[in-house]
Protein backbone atom coordinates (compact mmCIF):
# COMPACT_ATOMS: atom_id res chain seq x y z
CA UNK A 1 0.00 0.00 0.00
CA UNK A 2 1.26 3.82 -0.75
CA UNK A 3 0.99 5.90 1.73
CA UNK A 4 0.01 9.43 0.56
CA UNK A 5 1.27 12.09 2.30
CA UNK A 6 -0.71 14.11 5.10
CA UNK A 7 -0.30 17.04 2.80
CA UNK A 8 -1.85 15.33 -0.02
CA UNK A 9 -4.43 14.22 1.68
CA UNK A 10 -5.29 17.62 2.83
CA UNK A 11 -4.93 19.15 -0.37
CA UNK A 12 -7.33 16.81 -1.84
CA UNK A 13 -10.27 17.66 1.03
CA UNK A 14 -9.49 21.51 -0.01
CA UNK A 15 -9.91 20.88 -3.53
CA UNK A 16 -13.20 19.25 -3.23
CA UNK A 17 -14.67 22.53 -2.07
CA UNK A 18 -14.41 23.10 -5.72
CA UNK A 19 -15.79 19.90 -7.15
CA UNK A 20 -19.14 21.14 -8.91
CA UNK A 21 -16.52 23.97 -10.78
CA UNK A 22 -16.32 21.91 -13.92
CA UNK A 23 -20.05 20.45 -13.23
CA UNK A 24 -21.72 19.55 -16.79
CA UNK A 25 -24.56 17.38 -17.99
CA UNK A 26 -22.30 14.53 -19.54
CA UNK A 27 -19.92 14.02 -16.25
CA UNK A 28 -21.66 16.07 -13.45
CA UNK A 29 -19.10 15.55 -11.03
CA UNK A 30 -17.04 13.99 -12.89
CA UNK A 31 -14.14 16.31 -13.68
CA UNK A 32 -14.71 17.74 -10.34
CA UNK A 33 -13.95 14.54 -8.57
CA UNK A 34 -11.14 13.96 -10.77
CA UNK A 35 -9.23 17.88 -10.06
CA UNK A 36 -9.93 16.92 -6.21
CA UNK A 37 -8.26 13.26 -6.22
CA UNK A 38 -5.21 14.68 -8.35
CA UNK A 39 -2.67 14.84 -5.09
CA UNK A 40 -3.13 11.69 -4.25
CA UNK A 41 -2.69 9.99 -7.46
CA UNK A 42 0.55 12.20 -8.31
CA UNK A 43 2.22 10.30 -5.15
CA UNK A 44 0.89 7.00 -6.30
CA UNK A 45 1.77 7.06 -9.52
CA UNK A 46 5.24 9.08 -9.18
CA UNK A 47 7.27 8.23 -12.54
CA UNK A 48 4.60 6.37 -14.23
CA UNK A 49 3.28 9.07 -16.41
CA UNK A 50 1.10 6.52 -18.70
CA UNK A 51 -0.88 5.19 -15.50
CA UNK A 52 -1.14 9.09 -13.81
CA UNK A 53 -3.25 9.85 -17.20
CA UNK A 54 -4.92 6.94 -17.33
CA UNK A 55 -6.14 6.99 -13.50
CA UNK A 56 -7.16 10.72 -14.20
CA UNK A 57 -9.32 10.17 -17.36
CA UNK A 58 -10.86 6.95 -15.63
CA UNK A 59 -12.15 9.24 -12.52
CA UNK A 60 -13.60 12.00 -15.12
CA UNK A 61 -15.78 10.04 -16.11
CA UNK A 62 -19.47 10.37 -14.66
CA UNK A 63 -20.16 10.67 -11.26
CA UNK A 64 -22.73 12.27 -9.36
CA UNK A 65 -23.58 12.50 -5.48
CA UNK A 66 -24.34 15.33 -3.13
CA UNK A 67 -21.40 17.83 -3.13
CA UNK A 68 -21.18 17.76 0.71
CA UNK A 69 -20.60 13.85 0.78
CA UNK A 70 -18.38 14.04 -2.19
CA UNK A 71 -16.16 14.02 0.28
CA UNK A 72 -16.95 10.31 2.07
CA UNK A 73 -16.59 9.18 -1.71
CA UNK A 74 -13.24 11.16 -2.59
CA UNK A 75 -12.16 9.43 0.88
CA UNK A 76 -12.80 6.07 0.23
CA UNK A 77 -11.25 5.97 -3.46
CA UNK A 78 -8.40 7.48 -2.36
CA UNK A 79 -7.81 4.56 0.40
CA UNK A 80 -8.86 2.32 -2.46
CA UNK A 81 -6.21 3.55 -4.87
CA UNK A 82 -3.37 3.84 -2.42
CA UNK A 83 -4.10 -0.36 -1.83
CA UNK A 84 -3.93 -0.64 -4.87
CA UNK A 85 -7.30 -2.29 -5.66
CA UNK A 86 -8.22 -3.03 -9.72
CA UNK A 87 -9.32 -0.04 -11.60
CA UNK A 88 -12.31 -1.83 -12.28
CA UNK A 89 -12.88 -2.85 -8.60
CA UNK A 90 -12.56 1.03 -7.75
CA UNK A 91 -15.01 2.14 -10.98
CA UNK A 92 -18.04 -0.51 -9.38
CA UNK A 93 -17.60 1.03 -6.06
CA UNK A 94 -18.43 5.03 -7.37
CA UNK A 95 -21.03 3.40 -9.54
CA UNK A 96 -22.45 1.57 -5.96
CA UNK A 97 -22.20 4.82 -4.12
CA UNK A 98 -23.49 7.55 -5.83
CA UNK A 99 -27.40 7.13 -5.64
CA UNK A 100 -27.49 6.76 -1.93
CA UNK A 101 -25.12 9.43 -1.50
CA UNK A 102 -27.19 12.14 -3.13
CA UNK A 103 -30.34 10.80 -1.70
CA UNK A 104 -28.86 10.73 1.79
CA UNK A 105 -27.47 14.50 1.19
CA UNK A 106 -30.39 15.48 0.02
CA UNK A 107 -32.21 14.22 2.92
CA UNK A 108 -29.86 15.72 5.20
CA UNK A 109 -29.01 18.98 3.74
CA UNK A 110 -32.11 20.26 1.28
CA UNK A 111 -34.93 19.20 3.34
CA UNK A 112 -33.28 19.06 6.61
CA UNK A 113 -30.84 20.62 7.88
CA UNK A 114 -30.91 24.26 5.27
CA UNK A 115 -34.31 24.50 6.39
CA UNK A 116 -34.06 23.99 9.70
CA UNK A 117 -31.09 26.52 10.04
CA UNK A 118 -33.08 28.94 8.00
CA UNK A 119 -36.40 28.64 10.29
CA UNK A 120 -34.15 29.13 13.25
CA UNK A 121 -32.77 32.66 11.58
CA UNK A 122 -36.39 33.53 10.74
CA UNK A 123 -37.10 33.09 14.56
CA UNK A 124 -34.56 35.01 15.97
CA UNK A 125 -35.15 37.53 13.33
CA UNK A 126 -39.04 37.72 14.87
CA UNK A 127 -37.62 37.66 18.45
CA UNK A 128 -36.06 41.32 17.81
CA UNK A 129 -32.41 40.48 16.07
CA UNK A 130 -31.03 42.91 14.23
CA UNK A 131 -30.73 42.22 10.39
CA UNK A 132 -26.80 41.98 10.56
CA UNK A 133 -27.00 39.34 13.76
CA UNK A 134 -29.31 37.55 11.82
CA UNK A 135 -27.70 36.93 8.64
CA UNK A 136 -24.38 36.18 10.71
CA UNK A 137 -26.21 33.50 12.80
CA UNK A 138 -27.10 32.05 9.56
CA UNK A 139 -23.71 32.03 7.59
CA UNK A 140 -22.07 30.80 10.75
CA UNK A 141 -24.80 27.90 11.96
CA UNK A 142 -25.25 26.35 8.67
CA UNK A 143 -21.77 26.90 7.34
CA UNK A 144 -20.41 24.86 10.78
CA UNK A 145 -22.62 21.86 10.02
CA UNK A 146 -21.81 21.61 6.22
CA UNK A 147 -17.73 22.19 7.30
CA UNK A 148 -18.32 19.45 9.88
CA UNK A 149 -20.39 16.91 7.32
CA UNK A 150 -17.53 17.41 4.78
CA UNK A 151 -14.36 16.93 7.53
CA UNK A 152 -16.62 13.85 8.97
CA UNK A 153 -17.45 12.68 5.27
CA UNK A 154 -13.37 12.29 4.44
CA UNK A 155 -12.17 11.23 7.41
CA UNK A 156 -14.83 8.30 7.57
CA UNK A 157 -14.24 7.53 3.68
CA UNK A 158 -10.20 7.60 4.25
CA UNK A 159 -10.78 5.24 7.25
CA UNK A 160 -13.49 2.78 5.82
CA UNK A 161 -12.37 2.09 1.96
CA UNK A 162 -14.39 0.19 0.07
CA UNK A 163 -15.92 -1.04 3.52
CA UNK A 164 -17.54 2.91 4.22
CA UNK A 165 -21.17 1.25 2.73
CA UNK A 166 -21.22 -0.87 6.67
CA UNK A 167 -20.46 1.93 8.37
CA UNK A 168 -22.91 4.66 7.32
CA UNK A 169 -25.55 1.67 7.84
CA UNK A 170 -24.69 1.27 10.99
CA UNK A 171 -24.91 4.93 11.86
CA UNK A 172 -28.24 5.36 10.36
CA UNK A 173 -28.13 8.33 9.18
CA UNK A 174 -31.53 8.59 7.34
CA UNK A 175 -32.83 8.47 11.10
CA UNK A 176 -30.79 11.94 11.12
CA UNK A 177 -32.13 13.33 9.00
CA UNK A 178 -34.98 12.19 10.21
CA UNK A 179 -34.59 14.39 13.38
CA UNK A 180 -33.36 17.12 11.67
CA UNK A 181 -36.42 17.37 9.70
CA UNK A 182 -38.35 17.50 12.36
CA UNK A 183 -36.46 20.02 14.70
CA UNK A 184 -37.12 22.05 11.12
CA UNK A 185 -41.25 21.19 11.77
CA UNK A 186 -41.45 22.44 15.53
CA UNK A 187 -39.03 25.71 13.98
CA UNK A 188 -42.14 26.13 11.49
CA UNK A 189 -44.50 26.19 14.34
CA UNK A 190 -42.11 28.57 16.30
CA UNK A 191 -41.94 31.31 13.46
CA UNK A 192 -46.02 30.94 13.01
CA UNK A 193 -46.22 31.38 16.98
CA UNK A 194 -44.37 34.68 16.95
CA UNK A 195 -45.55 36.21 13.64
CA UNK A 196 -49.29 35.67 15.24
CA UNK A 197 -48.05 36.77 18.89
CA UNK A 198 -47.07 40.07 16.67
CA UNK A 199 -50.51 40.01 14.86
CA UNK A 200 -52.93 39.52 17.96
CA UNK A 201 -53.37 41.53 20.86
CA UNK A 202 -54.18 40.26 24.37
CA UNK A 203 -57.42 38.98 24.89
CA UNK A 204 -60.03 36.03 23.73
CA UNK A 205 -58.64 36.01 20.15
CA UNK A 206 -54.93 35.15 21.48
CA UNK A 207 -56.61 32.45 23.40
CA UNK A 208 -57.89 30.85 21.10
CA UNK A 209 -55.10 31.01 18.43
CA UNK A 210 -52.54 29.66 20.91
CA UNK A 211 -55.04 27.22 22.20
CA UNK A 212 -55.22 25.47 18.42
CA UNK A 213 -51.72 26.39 17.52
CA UNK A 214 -50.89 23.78 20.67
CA UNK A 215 -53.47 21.38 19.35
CA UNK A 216 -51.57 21.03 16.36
CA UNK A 217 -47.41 20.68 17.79
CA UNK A 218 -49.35 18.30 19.78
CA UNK A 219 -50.87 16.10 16.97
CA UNK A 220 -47.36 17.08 15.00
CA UNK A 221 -45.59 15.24 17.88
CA UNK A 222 -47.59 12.28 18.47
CA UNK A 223 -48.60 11.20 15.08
CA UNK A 224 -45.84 12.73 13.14
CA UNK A 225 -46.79 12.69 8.95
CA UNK A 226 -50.27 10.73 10.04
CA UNK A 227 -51.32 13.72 11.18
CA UNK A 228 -50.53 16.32 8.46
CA UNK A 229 -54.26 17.43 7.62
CA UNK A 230 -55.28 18.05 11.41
CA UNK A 231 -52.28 20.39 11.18
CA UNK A 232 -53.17 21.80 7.97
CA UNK A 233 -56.93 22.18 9.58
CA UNK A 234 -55.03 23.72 12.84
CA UNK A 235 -52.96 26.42 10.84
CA UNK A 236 -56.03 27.51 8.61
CA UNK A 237 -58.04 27.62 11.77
CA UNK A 238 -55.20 30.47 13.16
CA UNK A 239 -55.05 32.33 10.26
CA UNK A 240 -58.56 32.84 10.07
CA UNK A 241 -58.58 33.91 13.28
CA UNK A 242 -56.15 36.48 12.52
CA UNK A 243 -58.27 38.03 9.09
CA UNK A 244 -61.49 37.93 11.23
CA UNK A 245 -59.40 39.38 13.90
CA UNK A 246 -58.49 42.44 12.26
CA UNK A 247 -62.01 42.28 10.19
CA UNK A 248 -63.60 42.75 13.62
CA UNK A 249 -61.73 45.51 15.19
């Protein structure tokens, strides 16, 4: 087995910041993926020219995952080609892992965690932040959980090889996401409490509108997606409180 440098290795986790800068319909990823493994393969193939272009040209070729767990799959190829495993061997394993890395980025980053991280903002923003502590809070929270994903995403890929598939099942992380996706629900419910607190003065009305808006977290909570339409009933019930509120007065 080579041993690639701690420098290399480094230099190829910076580089895959940039892997969607070459992204096109025929590779995606693709020459992305191929610009962020180049360190490593320039120590493994040191003065054999023919097999540095080869190994290049075979890791242009199409590939496609979430950019944020590029990384676990830039990890575990690069383990894979310092072993020395069979081009083909190594070309089976991005073909295995690219479908359930996008869908388990997706999961986790688009409809969890970005969300979540941008209800949170929206709350603070309603709680009486200013603007420039708002956006800050934003850049900073989300930014520190896609830095950590990506850091998490190598380190476990560099580690696991062509094994990494048994150890994100045994993490679970679509249970994760899970979670996340749900801290991003009771966020939802947070920013509708205080744009009606806002909306409604003291007094019968408020009662009432805090009286369903607790009716539905507490559906939410117990019977999770079962219980969507009670919610959806819940929320209209609030808002119409709040048009026949200001009808009213």
């Amino acid at each position: 087995m080579t041993t690639p440098t701690a420098c290399a290795q480094v230099s190829v986790f910076l580089r895959s910041f940039l892997i969607q800068g070459s992204w096109n319909y025929r590779t995606m990823l693709g020459g992305g993926f191929a610009f962020a493994i180049l360190p490593i393969l320039k120590e493994i193939y040191r003065g054999d020219p023919p097999g540095l272009q080869a190994a290049i040209q075979r890791h242009a070729d199409h590939f496609n995952c979430h950019p944020y767990l590029a990384d676990l799959a830039l990890g575990a190829v690069c383990r894979m080609e310092a072993e020395g495993r069979h081009p083909e061997e190594i070309r089976r394993f991005k073909l295995a892992v690219k479908g359930p890395l996008g869908s388990l980025g997706d999961a986790l980053v688009w409809v969890g965690w970005r969300p979540a991280v941008v209800l949170a903002s929206l709350a603070l923003a309603l709680a009486g932040a200013s603007p420039g502590v708002t956006v800050a809070f934003f850049l900073v929270l989300y930014n520190l959980g896609h830095l950590l994903l990506r850091v998490w995403g190598f380190r476990l890929g560099w580690e696991g090889g062509s094994q990494v598939g048994d150890a994100l099942r045994s993490l679970a992380l679509p249970r994760q996401a899970g979670r996340i996706a749900g801290a991003g629900m009771f966020l939802l419910g947070a920013v509708v409490g205080l744009v009606l607190a806002r909306d409604i003065t003291p007094g019968p009305w408020a009662v009432l509108a805090w009286c369903l808006a607790a009716v539905g977290l507490g559906l939410g909570r117990q019977v999770g997606q079962r219980g969507w339409r009670w919610n959806l009933w819940a929320v209209m019930g609030v808002i119409g409180l709040v048009f026949l509120h200001g009808w009213v007065e």
